[in-house]
Structures are given as C-alpha cells and as structure tokens.
N, C-alpha and C. Protein backbone atom coordinates (compact mmCIF):
# COMPACT_ATOMS: atom_id res chain seq x y z
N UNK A 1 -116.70 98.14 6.25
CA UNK A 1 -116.06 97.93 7.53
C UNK A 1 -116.64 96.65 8.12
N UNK A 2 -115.67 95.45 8.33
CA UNK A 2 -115.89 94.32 8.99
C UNK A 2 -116.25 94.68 9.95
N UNK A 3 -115.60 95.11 11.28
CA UNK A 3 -115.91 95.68 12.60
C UNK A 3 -117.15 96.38 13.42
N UNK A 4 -118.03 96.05 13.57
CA UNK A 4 -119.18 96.52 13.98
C UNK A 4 -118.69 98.27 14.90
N UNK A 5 -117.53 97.61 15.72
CA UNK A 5 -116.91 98.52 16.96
C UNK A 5 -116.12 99.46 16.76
N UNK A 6 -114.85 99.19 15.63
CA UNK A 6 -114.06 99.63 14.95
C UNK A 6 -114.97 100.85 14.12
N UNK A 7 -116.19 100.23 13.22
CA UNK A 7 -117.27 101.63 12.62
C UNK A 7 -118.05 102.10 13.50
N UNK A 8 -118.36 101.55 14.55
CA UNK A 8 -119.06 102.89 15.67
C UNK A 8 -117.87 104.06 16.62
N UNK A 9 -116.61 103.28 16.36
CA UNK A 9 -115.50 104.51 16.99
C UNK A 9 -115.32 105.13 15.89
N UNK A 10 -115.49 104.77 14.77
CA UNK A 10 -115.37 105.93 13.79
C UNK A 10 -116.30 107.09 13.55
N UNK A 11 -116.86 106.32 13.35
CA UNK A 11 -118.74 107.20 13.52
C UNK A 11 -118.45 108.70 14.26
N UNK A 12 -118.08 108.08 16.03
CA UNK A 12 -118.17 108.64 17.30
C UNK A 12 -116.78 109.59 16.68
N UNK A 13 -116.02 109.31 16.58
CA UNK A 13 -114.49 110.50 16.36
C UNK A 13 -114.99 111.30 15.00
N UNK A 14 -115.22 110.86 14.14
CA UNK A 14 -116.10 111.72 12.97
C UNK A 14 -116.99 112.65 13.49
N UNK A 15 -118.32 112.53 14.55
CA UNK A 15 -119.13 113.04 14.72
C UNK A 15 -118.78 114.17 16.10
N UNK A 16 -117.29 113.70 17.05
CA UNK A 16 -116.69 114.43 18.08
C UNK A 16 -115.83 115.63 17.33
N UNK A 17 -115.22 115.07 16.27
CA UNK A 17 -114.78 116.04 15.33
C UNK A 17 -115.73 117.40 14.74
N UNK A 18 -116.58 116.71 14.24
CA UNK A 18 -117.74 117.76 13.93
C UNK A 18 -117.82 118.55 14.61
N UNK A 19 -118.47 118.21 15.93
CA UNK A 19 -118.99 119.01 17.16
C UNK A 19 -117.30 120.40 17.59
N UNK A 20 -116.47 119.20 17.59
CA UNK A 20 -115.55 120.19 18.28
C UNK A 20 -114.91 121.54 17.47
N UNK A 21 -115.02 121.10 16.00
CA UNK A 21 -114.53 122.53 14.92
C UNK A 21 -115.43 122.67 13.75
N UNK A 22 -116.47 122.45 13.86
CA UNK A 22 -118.05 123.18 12.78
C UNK A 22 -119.10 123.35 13.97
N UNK A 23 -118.70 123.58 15.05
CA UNK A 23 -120.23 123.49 15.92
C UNK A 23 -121.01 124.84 15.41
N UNK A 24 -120.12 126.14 15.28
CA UNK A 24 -120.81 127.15 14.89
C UNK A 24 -120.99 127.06 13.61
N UNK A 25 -120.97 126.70 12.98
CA UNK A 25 -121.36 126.65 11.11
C UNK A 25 -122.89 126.28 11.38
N UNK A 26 -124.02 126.88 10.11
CA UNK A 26 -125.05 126.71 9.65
C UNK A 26 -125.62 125.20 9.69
N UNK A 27 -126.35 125.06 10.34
CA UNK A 27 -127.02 123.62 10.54
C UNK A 27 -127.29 122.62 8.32
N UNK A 28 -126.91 123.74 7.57
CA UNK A 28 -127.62 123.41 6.68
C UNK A 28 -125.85 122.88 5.74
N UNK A 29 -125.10 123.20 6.36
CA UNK A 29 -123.65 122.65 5.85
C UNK A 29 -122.98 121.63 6.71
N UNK A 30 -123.40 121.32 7.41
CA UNK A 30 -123.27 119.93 8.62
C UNK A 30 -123.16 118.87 7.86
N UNK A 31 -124.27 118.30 7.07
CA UNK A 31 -124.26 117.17 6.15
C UNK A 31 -122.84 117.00 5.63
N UNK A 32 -122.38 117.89 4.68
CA UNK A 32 -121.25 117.82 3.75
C UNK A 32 -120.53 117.89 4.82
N UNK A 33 -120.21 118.57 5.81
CA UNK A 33 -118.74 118.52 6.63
C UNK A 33 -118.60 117.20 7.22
N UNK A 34 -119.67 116.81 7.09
CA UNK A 34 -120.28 115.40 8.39
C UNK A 34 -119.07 114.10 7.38
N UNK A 35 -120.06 114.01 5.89
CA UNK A 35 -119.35 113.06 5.28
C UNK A 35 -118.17 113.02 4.68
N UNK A 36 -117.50 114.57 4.72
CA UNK A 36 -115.94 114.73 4.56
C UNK A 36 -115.11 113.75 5.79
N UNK A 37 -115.70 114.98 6.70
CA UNK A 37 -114.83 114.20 7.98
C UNK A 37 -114.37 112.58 8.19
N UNK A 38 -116.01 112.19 8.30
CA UNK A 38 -116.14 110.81 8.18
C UNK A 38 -115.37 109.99 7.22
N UNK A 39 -115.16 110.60 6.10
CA UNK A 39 -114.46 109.80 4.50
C UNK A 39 -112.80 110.00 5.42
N UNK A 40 -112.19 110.71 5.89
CA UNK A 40 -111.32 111.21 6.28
C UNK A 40 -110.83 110.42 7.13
N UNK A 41 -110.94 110.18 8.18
CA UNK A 41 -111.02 109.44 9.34
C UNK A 41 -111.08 107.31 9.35
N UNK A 42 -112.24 107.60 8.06
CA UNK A 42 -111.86 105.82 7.58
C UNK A 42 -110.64 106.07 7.44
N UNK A 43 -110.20 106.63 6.49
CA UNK A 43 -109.22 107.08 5.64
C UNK A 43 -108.10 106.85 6.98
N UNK A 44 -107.99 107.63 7.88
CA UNK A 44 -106.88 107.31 8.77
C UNK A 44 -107.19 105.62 9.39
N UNK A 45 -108.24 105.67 9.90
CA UNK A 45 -108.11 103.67 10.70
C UNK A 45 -107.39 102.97 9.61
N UNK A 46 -107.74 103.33 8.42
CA UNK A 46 -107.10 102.50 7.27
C UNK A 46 -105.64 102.31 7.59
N UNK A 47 -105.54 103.75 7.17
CA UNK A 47 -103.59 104.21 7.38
C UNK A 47 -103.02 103.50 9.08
N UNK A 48 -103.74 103.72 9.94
CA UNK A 48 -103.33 103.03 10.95
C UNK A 48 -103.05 101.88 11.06
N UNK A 49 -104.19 100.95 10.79
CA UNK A 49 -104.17 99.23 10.37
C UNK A 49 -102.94 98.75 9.22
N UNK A 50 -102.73 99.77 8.64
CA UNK A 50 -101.70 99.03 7.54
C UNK A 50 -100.21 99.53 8.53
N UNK A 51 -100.12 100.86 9.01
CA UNK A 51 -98.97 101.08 10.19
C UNK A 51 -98.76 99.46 10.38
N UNK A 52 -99.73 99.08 11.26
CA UNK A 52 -99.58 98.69 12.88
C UNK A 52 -99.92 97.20 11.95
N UNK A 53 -100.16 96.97 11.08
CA UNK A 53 -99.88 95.39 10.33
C UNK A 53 -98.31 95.15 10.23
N UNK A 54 -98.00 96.52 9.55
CA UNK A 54 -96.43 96.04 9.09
C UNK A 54 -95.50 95.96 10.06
N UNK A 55 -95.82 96.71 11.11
CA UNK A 55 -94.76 97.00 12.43
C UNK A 55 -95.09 94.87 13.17
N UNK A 56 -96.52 94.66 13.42
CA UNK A 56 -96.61 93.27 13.69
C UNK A 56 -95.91 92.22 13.15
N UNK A 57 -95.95 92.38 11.77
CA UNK A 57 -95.54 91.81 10.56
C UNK A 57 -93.75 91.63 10.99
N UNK A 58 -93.49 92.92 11.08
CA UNK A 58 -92.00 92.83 11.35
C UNK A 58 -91.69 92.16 12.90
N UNK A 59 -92.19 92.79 13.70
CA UNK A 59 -91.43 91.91 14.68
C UNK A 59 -91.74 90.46 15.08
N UNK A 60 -93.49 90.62 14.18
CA UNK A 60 -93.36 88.51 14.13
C UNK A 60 -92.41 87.66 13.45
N UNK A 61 -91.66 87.97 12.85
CA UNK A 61 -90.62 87.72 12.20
C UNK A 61 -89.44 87.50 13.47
N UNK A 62 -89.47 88.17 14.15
CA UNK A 62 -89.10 87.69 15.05
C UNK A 62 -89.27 86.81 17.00
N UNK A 63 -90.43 86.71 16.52
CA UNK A 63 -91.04 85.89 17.42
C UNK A 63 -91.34 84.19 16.91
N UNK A 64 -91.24 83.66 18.27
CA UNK A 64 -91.49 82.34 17.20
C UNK A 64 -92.87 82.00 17.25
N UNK A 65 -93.32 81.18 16.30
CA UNK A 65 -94.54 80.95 16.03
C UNK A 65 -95.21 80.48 16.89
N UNK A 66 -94.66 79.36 17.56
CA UNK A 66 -95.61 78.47 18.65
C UNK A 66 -96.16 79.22 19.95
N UNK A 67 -95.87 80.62 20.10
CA UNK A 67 -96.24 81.65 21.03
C UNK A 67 -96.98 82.72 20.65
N UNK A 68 -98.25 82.51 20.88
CA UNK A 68 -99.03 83.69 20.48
C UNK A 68 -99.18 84.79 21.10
N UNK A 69 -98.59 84.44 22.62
CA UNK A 69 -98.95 85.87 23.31
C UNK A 69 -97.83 86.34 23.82
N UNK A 70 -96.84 86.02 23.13
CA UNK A 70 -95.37 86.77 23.47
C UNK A 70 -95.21 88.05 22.72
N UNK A 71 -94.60 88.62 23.92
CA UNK A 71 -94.24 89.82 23.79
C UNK A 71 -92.86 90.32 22.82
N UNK A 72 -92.89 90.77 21.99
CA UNK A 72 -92.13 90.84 20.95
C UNK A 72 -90.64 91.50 21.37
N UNK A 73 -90.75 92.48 22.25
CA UNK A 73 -89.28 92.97 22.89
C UNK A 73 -88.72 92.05 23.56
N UNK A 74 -89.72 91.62 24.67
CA UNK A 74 -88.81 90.28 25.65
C UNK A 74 -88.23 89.17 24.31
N UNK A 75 -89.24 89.00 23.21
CA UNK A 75 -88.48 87.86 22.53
C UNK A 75 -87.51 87.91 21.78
N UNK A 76 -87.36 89.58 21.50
CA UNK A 76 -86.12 89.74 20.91
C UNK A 76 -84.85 89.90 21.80
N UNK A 77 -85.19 90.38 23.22
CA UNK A 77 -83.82 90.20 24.23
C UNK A 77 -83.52 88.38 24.67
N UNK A 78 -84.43 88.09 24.98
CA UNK A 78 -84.70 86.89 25.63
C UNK A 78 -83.97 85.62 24.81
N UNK A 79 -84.77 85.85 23.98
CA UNK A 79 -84.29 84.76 22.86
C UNK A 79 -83.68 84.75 21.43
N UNK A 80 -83.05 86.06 21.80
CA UNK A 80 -81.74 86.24 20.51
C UNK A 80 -81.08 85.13 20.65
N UNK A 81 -80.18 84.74 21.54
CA UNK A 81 -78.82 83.81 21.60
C UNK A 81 -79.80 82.09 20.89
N UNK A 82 -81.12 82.05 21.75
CA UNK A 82 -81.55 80.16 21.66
C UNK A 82 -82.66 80.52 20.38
N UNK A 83 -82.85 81.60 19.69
CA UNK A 83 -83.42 81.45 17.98
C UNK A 83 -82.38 81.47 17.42
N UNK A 84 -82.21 80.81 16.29
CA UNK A 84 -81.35 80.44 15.36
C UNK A 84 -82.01 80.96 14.05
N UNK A 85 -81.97 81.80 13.18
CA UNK A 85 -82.76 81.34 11.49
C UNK A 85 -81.55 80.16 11.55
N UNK A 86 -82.27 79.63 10.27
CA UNK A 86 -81.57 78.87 8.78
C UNK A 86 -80.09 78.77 9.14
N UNK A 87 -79.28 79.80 9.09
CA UNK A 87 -78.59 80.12 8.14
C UNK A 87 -77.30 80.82 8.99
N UNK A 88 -76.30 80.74 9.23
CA UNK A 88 -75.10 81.60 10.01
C UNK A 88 -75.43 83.28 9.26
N UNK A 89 -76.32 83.19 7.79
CA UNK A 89 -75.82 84.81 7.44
C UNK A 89 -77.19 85.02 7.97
N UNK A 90 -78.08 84.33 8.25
CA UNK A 90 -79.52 84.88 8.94
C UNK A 90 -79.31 85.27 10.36
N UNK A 91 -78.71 84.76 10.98
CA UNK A 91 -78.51 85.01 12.28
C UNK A 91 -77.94 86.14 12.38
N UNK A 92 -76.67 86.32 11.70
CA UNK A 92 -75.77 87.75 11.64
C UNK A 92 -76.87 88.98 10.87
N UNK A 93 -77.60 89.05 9.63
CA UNK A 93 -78.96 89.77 9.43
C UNK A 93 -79.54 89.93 9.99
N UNK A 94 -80.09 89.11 10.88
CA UNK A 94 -81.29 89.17 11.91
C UNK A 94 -80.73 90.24 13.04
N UNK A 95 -79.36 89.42 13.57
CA UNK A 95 -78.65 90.70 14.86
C UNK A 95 -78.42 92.38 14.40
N UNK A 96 -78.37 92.42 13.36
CA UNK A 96 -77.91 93.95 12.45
C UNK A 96 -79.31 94.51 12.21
N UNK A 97 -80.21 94.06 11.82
CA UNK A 97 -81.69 94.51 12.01
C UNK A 97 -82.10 94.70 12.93
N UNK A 98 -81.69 93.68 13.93
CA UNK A 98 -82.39 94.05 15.62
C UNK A 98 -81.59 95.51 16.10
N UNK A 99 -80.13 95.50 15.99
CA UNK A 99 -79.96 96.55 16.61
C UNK A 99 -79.59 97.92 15.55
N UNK A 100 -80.17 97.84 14.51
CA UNK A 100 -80.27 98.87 13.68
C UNK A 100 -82.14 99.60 14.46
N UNK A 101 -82.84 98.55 14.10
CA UNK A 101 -84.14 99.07 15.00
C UNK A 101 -84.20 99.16 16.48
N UNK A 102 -83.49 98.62 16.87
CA UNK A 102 -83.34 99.47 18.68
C UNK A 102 -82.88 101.11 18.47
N UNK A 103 -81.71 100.99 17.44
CA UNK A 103 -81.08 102.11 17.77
C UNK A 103 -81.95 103.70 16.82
N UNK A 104 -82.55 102.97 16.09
CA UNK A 104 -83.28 104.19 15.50
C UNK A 104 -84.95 104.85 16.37
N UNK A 105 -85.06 103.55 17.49
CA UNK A 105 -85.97 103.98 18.12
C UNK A 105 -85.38 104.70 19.80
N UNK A 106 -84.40 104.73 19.74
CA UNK A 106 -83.98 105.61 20.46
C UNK A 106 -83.14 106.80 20.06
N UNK A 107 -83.14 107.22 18.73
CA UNK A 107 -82.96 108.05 18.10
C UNK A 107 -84.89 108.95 17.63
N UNK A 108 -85.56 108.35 18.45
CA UNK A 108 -87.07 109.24 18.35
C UNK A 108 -86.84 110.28 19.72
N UNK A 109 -87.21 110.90 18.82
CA UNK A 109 -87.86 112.03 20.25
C UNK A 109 -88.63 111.31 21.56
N UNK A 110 -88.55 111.56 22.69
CA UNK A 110 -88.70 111.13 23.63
C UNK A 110 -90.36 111.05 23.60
N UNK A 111 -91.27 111.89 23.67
CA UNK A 111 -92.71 111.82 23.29
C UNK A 111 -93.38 110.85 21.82
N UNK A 112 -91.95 111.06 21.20
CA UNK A 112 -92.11 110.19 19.58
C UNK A 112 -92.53 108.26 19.94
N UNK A 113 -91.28 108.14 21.23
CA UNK A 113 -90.92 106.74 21.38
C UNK A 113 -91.84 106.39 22.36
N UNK A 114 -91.75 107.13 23.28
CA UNK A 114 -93.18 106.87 24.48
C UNK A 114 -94.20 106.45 23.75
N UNK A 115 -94.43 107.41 22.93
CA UNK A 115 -96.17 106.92 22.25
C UNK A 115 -96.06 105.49 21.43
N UNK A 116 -94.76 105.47 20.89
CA UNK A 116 -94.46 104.21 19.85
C UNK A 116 -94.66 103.07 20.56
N UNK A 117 -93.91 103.34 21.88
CA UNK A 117 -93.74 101.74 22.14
C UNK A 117 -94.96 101.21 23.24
N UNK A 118 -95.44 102.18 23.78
CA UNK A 118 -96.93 102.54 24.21
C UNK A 118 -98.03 101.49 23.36
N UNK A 119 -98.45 102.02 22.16
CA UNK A 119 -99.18 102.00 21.34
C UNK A 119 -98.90 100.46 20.17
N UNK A 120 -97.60 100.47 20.07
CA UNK A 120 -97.43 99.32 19.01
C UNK A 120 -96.80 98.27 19.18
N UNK A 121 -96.14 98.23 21.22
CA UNK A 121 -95.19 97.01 21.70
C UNK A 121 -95.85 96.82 23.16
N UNK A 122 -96.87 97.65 23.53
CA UNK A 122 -97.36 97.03 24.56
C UNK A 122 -99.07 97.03 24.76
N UNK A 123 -99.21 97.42 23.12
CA UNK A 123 -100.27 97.00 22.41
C UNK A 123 -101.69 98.06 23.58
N UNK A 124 -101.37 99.38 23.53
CA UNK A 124 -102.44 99.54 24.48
C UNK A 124 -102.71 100.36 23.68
N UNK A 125 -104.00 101.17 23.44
CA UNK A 125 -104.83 101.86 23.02
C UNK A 125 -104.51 103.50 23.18
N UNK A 126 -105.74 103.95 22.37
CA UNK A 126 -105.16 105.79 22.18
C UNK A 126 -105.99 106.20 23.50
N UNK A 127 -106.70 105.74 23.74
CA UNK A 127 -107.16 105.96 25.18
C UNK A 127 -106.29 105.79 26.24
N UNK A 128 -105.99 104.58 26.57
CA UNK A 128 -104.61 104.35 27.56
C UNK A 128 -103.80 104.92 27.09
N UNK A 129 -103.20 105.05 26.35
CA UNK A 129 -101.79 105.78 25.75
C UNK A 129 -101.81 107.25 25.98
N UNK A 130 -102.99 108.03 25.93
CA UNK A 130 -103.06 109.73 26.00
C UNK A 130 -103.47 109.54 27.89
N UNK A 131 -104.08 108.50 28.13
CA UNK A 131 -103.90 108.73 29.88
C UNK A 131 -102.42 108.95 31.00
N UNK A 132 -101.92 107.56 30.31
CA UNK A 132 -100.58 107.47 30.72
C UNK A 132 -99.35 108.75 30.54
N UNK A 133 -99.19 109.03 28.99
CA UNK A 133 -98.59 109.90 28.69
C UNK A 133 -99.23 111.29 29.16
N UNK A 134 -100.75 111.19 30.09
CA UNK A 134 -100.89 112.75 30.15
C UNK A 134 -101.13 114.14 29.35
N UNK A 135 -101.64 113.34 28.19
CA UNK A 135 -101.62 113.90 26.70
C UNK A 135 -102.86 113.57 25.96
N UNK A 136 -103.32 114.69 25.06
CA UNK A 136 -104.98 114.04 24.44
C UNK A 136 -104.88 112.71 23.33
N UNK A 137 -105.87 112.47 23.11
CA UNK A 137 -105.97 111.23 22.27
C UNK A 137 -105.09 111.96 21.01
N UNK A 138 -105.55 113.07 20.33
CA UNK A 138 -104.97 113.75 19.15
C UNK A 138 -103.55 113.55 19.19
N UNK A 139 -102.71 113.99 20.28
CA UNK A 139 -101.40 113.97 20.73
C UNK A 139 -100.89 112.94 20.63
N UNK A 140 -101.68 111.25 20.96
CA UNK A 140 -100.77 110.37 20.76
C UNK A 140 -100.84 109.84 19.28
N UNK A 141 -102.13 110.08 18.47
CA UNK A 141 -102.05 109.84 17.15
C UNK A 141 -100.96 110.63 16.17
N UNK A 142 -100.73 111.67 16.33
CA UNK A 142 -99.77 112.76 15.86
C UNK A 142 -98.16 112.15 16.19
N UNK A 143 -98.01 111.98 17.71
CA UNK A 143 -96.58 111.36 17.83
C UNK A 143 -96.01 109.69 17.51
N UNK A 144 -97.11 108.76 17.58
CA UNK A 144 -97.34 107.66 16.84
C UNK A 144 -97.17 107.73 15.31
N UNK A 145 -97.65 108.53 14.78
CA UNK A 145 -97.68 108.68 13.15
C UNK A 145 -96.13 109.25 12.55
N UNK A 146 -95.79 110.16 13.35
CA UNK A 146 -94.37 110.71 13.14
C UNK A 146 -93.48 109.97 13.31
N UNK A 147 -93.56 109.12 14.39
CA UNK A 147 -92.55 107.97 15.47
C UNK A 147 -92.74 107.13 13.61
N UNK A 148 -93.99 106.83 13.66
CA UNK A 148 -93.33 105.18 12.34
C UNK A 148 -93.38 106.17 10.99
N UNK A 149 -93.53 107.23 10.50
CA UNK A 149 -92.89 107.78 9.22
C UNK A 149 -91.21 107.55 9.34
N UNK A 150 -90.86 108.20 11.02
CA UNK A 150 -89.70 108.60 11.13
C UNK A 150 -88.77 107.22 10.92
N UNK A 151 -89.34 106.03 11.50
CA UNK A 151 -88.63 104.87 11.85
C UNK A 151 -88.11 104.26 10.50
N UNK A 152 -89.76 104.41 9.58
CA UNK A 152 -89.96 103.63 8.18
C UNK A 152 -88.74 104.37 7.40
N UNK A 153 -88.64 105.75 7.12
CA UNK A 153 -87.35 106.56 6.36
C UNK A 153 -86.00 106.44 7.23
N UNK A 154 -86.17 106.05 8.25
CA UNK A 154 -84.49 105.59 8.65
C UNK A 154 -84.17 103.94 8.21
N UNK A 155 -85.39 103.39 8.23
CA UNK A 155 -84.85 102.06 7.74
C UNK A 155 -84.94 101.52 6.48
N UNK A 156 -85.40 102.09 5.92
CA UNK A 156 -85.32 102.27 4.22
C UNK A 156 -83.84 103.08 3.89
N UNK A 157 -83.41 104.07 4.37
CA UNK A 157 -82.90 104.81 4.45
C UNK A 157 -81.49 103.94 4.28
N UNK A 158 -81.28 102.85 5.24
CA UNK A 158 -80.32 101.79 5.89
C UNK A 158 -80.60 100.55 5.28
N UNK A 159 -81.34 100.37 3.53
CA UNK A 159 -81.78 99.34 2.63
C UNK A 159 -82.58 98.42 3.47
N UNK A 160 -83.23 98.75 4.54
CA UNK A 160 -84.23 97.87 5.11
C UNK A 160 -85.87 97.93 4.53
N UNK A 161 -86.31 97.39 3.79
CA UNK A 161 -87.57 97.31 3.05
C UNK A 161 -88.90 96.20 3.74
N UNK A 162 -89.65 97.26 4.52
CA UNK A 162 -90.73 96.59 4.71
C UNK A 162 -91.85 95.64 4.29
C-alpha cells in the first residue's frame, strides 16, 4: 500500500470490524480473524479503486482535458452542443452513450443512485455520504457497490465495454 492514510483506514475498518462481530470469541483466535478480515478489506479498497478508476476513466472521456477540476455532469450538460469529437459518428456515439448512461442511472433504485452519484460524481466520501443519506458507512458501501454492478451489466448489456 502506497498510501500511508488509505493503510491506516484500513487497519482502523479491519480492526472496527473485529471489535464489532468477534468481540466475544477467545482472545487466542483474534490473531487469525484479525488477518482474515484485514486480507478482506484490502481486498475491497482494491475492488473500490478499480470501481471508481473506471467510472473516472469514463466520464473523463468526457471532460475536456484542459480542466482539471470540472465537474463531470455539468460538463456533460454544459458542453455537449460546444465539444465536438473527431468525427460526425463520434459526436452521434458520444450523445447515445451519454443518454444511454443518464437513463440507466435513473433506472437505479433511489438509495442505489443517491449513494452513486453522492460518492462517484460529487466525489464525497463514505463518511459524508452515510451522513447525508442518514445511513451507516456499511449502507453506503453496499448501495454504491450494487448501483455500479447494476450500471456495469446494463451497459455491457447495451454493447457498451468499459
């Protein structure tokens, strides 16, 4: 783990985990549950980081480059008509992708899309995200994870390949 911060929140959710469902188990089986958990949990930041690469990945594709801190929805309303790709069939691709992915994210469950667009378009955290929504940290990882299985098999689904 590059992240000094990234492996001490792991650490800390590995070791909150512990506490919250082995607290009563034998002090002498702690070890092994300790480094399951822990193996487990990389195991998800992993799965998360590759999520939340490809979802970036995709909508930088539609952002333009010379803006680093644009917001990826405004740039897809904003500046559909004055981006151009290449190409008259890029432009018409590009519009059929945009509103193939609008429309499958409002085809999420309402808690599905909250957490989605929460978490991966206004870039805020499982902390902010379970405050706002009123919901535990667990809750927004669970509806986040479902939200982009669900998104990824509708757009594969519709020959869109990530």
């Amino acid at each position: 783990m590059r992240d000094d911060e990234a492996a001490l929140d792991i650490v800390q959710d590995a070791m909150l985990k512990l506490a919250e469902k082995y607290g009563d188990k034998p002090a002498g089986e702690l070890p092994m549950l300790f480094q399951r958990i822990l193996q487990n949990t990389i195991r998800d930041y992993y799965r998360r980081q590759k999520v939340r690469s490809l979802w970036t990945t995709l909508l930088s594709a539609f952002t333009p480059s010379d803006d680093d801190e644009a917001d990826p929805l405004e740039t897809l309303e904003v500046e559909q008509g004055s981006y151009s790709p290449a190409t008259p069939h890029g432009s018409v691709e590009q519009s059929q992708v945009l509103a193939i992915i609008e429309e499958e994210i409002k085809k999420l469950p309402p808690r599905q899309r909250e957490a989605f667009l929460m978490r991966y378009w206004e870039d805020m955290d499982i902390a902010e995200t379970a405050a706002a929504m009123g919901c535990s940290e667990g809750s927004v990882k669970t509806h986040c994870s479902r939200a982009t299985h669900s998104l990824a098999a509708a757009l594969k689904a519709k020959g869109i390949e990530l």
